[in-house]
Protein backbone atom coordinates (compact mmCIF):
# COMPACT_ATOMS: atom_id res chain seq x y z
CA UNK A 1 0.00 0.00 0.00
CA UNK A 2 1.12 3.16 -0.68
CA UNK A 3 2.15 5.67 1.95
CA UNK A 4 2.30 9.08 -0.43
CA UNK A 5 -0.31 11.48 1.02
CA UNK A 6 -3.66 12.65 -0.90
CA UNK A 7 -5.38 15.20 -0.88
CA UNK A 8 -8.91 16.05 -1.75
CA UNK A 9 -9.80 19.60 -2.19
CA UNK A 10 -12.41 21.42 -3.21
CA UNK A 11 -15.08 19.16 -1.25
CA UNK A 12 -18.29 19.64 0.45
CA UNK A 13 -17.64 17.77 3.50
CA UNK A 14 -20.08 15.87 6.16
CA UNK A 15 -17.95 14.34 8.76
CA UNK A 16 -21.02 12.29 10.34
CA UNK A 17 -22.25 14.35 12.11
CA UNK A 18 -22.15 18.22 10.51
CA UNK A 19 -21.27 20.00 7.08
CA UNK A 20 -17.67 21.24 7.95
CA UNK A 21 -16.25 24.67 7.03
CA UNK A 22 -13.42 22.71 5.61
CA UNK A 23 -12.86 21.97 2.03
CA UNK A 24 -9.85 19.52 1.63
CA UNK A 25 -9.54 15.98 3.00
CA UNK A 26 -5.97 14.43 2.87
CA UNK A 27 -5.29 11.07 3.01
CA UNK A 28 -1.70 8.34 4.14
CA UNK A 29 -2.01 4.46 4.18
CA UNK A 30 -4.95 4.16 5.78
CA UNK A 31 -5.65 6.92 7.71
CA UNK A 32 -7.01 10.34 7.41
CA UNK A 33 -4.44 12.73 8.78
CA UNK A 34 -6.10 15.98 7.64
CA UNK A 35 -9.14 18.43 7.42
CA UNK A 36 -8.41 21.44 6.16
CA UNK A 37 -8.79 24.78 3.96
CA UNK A 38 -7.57 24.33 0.45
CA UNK A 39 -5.86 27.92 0.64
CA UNK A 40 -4.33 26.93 3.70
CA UNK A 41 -2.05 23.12 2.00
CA UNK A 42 0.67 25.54 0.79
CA UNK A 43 1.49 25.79 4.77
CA UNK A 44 1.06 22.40 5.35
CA UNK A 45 3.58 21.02 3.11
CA UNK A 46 1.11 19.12 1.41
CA UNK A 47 2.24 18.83 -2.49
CA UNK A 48 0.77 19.70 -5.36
CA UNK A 49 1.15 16.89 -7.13
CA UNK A 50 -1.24 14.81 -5.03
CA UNK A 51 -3.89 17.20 -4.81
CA UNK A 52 -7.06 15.80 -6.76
CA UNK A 53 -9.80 18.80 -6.95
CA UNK A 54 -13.18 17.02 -6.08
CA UNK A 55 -15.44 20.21 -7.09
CA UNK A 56 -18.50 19.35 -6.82
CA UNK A 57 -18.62 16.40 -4.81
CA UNK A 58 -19.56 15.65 -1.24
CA UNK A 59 -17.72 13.37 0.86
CA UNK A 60 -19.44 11.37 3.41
CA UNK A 61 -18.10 8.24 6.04
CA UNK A 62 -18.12 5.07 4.07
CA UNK A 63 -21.79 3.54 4.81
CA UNK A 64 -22.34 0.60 6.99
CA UNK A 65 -24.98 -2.08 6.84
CA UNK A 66 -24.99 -3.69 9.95
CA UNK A 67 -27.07 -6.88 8.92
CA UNK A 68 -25.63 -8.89 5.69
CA UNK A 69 -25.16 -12.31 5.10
CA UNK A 70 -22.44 -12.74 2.38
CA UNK A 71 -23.04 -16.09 2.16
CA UNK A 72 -26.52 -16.26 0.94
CA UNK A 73 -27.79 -15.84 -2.91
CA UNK A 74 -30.81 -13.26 -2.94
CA UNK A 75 -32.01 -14.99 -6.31
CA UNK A 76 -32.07 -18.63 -4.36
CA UNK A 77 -35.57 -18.85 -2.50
CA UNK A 78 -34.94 -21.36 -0.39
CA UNK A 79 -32.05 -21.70 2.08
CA UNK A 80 -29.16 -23.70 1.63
CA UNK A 81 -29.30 -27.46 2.85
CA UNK A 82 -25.62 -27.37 3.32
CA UNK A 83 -22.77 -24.61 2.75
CA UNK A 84 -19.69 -25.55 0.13
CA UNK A 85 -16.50 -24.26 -0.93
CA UNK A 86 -18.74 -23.65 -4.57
CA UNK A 87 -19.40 -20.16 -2.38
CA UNK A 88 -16.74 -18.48 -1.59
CA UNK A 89 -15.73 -16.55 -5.03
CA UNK A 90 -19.48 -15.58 -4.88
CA UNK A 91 -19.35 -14.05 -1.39
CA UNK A 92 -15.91 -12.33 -2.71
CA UNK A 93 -17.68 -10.91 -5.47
CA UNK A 94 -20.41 -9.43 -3.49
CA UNK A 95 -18.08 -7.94 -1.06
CA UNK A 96 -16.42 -5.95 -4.19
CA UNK A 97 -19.83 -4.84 -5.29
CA UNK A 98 -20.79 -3.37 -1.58
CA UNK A 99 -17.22 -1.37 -1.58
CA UNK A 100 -17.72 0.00 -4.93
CA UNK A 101 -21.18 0.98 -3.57
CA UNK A 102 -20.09 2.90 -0.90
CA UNK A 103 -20.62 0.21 1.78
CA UNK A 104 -17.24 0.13 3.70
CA UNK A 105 -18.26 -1.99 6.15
CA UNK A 106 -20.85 -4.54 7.51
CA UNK A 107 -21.83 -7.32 9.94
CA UNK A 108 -22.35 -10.55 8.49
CA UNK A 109 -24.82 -12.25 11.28
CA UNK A 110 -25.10 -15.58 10.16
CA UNK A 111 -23.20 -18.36 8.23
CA UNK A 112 -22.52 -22.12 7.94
CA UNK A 113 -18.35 -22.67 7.52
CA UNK A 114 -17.08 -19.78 8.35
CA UNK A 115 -16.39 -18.83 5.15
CA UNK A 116 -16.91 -14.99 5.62
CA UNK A 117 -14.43 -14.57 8.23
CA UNK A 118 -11.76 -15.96 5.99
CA UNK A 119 -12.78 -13.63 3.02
CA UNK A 120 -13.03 -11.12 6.32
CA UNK A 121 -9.22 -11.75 6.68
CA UNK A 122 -8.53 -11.63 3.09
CA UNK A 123 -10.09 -8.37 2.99
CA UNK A 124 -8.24 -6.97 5.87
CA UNK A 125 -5.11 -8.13 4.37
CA UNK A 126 -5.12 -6.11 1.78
CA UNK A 127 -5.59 -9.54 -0.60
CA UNK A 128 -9.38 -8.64 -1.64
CA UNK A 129 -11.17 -5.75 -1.93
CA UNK A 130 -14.25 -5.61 0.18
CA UNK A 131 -15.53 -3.64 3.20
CA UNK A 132 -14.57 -4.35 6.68
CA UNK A 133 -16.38 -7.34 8.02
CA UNK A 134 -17.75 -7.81 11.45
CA UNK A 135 -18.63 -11.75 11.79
CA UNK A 136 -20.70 -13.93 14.12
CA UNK A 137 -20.54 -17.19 12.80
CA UNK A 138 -22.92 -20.07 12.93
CA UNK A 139 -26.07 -19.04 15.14
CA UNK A 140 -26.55 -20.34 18.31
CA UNK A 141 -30.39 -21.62 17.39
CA UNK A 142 -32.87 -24.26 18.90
CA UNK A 143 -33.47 -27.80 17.48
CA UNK A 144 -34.64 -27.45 14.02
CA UNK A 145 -35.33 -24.00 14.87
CA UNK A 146 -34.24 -20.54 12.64
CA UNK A 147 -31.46 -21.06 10.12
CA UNK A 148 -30.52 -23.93 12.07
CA UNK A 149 -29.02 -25.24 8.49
CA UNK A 150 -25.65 -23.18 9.46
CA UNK A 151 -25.07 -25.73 12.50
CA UNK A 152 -25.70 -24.08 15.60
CA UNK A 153 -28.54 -26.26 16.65
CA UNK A 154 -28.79 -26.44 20.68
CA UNK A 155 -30.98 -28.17 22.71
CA UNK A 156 -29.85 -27.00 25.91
CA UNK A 157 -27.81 -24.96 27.62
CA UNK A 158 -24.81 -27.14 27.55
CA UNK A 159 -24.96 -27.06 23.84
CA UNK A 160 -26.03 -23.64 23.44
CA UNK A 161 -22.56 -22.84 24.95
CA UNK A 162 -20.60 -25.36 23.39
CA UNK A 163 -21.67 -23.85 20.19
CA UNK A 164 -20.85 -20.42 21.40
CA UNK A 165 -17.21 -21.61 22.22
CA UNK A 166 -17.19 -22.92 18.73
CA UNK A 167 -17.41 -19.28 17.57
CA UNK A 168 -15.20 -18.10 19.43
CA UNK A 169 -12.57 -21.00 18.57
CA UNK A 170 -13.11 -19.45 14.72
CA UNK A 171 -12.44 -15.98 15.76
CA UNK A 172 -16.04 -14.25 15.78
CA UNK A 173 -16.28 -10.95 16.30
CA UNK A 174 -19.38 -11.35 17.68
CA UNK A 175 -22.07 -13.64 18.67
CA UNK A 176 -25.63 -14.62 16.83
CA UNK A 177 -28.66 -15.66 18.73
CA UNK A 178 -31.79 -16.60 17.28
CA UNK A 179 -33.58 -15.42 20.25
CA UNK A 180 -36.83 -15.99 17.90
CA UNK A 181 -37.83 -18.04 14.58
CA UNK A 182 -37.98 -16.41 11.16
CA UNK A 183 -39.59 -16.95 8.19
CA UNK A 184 -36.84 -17.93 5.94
CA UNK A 185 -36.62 -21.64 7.39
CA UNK A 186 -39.76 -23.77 7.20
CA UNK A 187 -41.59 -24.91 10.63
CA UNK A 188 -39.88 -21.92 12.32
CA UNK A 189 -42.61 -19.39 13.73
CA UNK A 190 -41.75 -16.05 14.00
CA UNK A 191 -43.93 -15.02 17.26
CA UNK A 192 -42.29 -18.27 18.63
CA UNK A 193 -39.45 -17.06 21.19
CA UNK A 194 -36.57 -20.20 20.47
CA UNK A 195 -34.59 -20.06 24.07
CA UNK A 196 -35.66 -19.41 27.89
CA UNK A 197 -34.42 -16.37 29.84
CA UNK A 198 -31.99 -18.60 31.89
CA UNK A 199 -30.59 -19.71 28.54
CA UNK A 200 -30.20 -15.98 26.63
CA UNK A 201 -28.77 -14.60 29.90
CA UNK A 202 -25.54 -16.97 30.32
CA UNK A 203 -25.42 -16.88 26.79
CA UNK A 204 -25.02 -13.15 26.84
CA UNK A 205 -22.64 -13.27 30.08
CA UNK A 206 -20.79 -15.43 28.43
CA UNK A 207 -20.24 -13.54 25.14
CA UNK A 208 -19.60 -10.51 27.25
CA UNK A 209 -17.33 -12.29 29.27
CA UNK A 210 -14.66 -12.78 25.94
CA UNK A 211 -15.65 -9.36 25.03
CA UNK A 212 -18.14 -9.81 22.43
CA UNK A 213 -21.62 -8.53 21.56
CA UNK A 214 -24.25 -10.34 20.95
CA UNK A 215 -26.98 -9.90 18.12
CA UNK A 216 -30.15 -11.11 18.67
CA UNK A 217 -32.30 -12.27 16.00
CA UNK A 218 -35.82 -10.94 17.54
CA UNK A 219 -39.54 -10.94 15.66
CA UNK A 220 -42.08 -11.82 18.33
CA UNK A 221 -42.63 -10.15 21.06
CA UNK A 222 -41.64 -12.39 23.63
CA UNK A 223 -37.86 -13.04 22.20
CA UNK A 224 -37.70 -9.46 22.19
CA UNK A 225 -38.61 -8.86 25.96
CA UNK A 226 -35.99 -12.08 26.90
CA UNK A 227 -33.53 -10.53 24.68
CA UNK A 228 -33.69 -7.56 25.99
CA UNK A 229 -33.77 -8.32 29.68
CA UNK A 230 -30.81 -10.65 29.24
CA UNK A 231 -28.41 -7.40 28.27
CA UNK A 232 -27.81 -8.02 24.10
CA UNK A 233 -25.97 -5.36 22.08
CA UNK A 234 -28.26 -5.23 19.10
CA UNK A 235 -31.84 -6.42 18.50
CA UNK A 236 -32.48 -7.42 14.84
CA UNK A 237 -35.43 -6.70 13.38
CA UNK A 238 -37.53 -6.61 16.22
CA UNK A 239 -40.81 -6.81 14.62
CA UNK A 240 -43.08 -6.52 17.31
CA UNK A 241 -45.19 -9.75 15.80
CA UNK A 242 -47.91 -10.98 17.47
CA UNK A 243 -50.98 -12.78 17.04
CA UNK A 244 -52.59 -9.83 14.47
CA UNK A 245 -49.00 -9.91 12.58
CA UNK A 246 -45.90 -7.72 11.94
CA UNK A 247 -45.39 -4.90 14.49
CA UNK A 248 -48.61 -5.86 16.08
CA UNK A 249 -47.81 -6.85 19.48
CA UNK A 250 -45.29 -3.19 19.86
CA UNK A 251 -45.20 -3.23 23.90
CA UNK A 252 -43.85 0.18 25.76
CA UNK A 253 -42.46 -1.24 29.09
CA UNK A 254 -40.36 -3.81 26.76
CA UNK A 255 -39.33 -1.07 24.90
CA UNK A 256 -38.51 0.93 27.91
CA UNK A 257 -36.10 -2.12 29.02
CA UNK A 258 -34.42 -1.83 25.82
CA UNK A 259 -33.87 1.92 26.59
CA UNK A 260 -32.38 1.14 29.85
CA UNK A 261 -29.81 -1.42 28.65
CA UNK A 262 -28.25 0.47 26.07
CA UNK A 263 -29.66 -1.70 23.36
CA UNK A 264 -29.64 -0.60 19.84
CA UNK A 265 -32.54 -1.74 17.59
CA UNK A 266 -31.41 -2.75 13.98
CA UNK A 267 -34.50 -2.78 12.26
CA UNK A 268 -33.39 -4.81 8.33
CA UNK A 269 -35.61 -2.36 6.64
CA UNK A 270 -34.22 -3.24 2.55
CA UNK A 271 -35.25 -1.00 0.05
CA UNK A 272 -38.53 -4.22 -0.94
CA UNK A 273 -40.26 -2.17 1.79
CA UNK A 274 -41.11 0.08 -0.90
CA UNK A 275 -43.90 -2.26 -1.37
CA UNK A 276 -45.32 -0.81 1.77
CA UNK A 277 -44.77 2.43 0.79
CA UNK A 278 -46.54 1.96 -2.37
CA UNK A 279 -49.89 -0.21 -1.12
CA UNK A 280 -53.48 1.62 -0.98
CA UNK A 281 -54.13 -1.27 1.71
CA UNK A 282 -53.05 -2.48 5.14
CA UNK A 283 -52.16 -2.21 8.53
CA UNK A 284 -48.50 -3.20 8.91
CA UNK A 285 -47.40 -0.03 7.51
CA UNK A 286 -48.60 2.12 10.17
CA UNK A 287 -47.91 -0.23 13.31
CA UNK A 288 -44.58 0.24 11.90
CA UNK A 289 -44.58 3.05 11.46
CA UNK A 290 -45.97 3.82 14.93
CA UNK A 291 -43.91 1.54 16.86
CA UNK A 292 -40.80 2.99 15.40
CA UNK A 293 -41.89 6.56 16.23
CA UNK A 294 -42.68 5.64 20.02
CA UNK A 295 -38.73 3.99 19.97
CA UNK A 296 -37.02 6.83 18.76
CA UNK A 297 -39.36 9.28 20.81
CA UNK A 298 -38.10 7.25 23.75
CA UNK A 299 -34.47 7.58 22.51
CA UNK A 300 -34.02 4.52 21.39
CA UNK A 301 -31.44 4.89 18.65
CA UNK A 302 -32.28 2.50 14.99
CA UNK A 303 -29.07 1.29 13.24
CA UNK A 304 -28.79 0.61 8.87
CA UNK A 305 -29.47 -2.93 8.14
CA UNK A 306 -30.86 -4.61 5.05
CA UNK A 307 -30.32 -8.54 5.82
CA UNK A 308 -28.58 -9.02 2.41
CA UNK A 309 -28.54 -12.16 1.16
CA UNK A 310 -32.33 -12.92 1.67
CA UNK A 311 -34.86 -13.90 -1.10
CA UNK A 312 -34.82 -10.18 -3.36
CA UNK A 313 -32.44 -8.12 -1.01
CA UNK A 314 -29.36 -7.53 -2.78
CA UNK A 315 -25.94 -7.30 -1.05
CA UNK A 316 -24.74 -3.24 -2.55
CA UNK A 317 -28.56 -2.01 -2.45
CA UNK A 318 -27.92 -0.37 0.87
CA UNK A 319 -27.39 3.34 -0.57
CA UNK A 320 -31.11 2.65 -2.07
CA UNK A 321 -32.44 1.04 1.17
CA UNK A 322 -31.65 4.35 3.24
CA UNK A 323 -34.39 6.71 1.39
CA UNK A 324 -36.77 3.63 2.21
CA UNK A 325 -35.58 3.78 5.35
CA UNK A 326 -36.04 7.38 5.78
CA UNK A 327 -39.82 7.23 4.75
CA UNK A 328 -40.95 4.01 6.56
CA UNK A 329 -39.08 5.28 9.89
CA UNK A 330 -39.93 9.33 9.50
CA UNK A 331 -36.24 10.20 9.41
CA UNK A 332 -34.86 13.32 7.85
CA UNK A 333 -31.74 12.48 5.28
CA UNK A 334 -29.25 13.50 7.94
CA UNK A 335 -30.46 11.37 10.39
CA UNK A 336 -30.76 8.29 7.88
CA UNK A 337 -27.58 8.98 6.80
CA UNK A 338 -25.97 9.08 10.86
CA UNK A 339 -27.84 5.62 10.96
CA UNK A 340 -25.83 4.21 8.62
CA UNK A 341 -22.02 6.13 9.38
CA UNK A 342 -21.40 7.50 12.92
CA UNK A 343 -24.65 6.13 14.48
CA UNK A 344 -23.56 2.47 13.36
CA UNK A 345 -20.08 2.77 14.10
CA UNK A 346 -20.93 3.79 18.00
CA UNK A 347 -23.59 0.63 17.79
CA UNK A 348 -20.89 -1.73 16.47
CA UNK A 349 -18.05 -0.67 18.69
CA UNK A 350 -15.88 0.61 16.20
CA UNK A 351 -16.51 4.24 16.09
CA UNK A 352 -12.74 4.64 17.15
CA UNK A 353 -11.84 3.34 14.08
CA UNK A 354 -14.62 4.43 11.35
CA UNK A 355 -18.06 6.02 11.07
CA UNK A 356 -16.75 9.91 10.84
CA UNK A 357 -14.08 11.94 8.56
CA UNK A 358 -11.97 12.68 11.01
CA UNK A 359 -7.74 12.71 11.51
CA UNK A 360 -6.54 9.46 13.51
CA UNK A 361 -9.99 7.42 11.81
CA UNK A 362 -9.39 4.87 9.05
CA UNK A 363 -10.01 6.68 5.76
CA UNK A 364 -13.57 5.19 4.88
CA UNK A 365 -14.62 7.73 2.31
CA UNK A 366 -17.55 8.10 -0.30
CA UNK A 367 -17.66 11.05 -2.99
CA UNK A 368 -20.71 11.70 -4.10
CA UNK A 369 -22.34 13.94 -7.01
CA UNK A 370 -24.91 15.48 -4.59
CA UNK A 371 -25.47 16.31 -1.36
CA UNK A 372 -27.39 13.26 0.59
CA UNK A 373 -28.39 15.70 3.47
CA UNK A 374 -30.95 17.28 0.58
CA UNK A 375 -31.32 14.47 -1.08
CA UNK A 376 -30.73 10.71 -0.17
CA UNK A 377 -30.84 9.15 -3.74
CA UNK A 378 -27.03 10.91 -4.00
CA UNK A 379 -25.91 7.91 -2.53
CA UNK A 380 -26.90 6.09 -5.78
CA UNK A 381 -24.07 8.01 -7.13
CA UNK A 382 -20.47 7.55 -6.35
CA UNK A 383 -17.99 9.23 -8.07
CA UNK A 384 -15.41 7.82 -5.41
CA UNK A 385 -14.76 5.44 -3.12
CA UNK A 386 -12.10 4.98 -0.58
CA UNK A 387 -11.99 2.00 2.13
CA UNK A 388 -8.85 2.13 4.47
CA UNK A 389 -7.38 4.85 2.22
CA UNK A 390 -6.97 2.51 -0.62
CA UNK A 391 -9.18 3.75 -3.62
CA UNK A 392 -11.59 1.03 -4.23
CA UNK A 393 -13.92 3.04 -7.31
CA UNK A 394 -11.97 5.76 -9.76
CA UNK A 395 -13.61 8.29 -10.35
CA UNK A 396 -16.68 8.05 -13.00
């Protein structure tokens, strides 16, 4: 990699957080050691000759989706009855399509032979090009129960933490429970919470205990309030279901225990929600829309998340998800766009390293023609990409 410094002038910048006065970025190895004022580089030192004027562009974090699974095809309908080798160039390729999308970095939540974390190491290696990958590993699930395909079937609590240790054998950077079923694996009820309280709770002490967070994959109610009281990092999806459907069982005093531990909700929203968007008909839309409004009145901050890798949700659509996002959840641009940069860097413990555009942070940088805090669908148009400092998309 290349240690000569760059410098981008002539930017619009948003850091994360706020449009800085500022107009240059500069850029060496992997790092962002500058913000500055273009008129002011001739003091710096900073050379000419690796000066690249960006007029016109803004430049944003690099996006993160906080739900993926790399391993999954979103054109298969069914999911896999066993995971082969056969996968991993597809996986690879995906990762190269979220980079040059913006995407800089995600959580894969799920898979069946560890496959991701070695593309994850490839990646970090400098061997690949991809975004920086947060994995879990199999999920610890119950007998037969949600994606139990991936090997992390547990009847008890014995197994449940024999297959935790598993992960962390692998190297997870995380853990995966499957506090609830789902729809994607037949005979698995979503409503249907999968483990008891006693079990989620030493699973979660135990996760915490080697330093990692736990994900919980949450649709009914009940998983939800177990998850929840048990202390996990991030509740996926958490659908609310209930006898009447999606986001019809939404509960305050659960919610109000999520609030008090710190929990951050990642709701998969993937830009197929459009659907809902787009119907004359229906409930669902509304619950959701009103059980989201009641979380993030309570201050219960909502993280980016598609789910890639599911039946029609694509693993670069993210930038296309957000203004879908936005609408179903009521959030201005700015605030969809903090969901998805410094927002999901502070929920995935990495802030220190990404999430802003700031000196000392990894240089996880997307130019855009447009300004996305006007305008979301500017994220549909990169003009550059850069993950780590290295330039993953020229400009186009």
């Amino acid at each position: 990699m290349s240690h000569e410094l760059i410098t981008l002038t002539h930017l619009q910048i948003w850091d994360g957080h706020n449009i800085l006065p500022e107009d240059s970025l500069q850029i060496q190895g992997n790092n962002i050691v500058g913000v500055a004022f273009v008129e002011e580089l001739d003091n710096t030192g900073a050379p000419r000759k690796s000066r690249i004027n960006c007029a016109g562009l803004t430049a944003i974090p690099g996006l993160i989706d906080a739900h993926v699974h790399l391993e999954l095809n979103p054109d298969e309908k069914d999911p896999p009855t066993q995971t082969t080798a056969a996968v991993v160039p597809l996986m690879a390729a995906r990762a190269a399509q979220m980079v040059q999308q913006g995407i800089t970095t995600a959580r894969d939540l799920g898979g069946g032979a560890w496959y991701e974390l070695a593309l994850r190491d490839d990646i970090a290696a400098g061997r690949l090009i991809g975004p920086r990958l947060l994995c879990s590993g199999q999920p610890i699930t119950s007998p037969q129960g949600h994606c139990h395909f991936w090997g992390g079937e547990a009847a008890n609590l014995e197994q449940a933490q024999q297959v935790l240790q598993r992960q962390v054998d692998r190297g997870v950077d995380l853990i995966k429970v499957m506090a609830t079923g789902g729809r994607l694996t037949r005979g698995s009820q979503p409503t249907d919470a999968q483990f008891s309280q006693e079990i989620m709770q030493s699973l979660v002490d135990t996760a915490h205990a080697h330093d990692l967070p736990v994900a919980a994959h949450c649709h009914g109610t009940e998983g939800i309030h177990r998850a929840a009281l048990a202390g996990v990092d991030t509740i996926e999806h958490c659908s609310w279901v209930g006898e009447q459907g999606w986001a019809s069982d939404y509960q305050a005093d659960i919610a109000q225990i999520i609030l008090d531990q710190g929990i951050w909700v990642s709701p998969t929203v993937n830009k197929g929600w459009q659907r809902m968007l787009d119907s004359q008909t229906g409930n669902v839309l509304k619950r959701v829309r009103a059980a989201y409004k009641d979380m993030l009145a309570l201050g219960i901050p909502l993280v980016a998340s598609t789910d890639a890798g599911i039946p029609g949700v694509y693993h670069a659509d993210l930038p296309q998800a957000l203004a879908v996002f936005a609408k179903i959840a009521e959030l201005s641009p700015t605030a969809a766009l903090k969901s998805a940069t410094s927002d999901a860097a502070r929920a995935l413990g990495i802030d220190h390293i990404t999430g802003t555009l700031q000196p000392g942070l990894e240089a996880d940088i997307v130019l855009l023609d447009g300004d996305p805090n006007d305008d979301l669908s500017a994220l549909t148009r990169p003009a550059q990409v850069y993950c780590r400092g290295t330039e993953v998309l020229e400009f186009g």
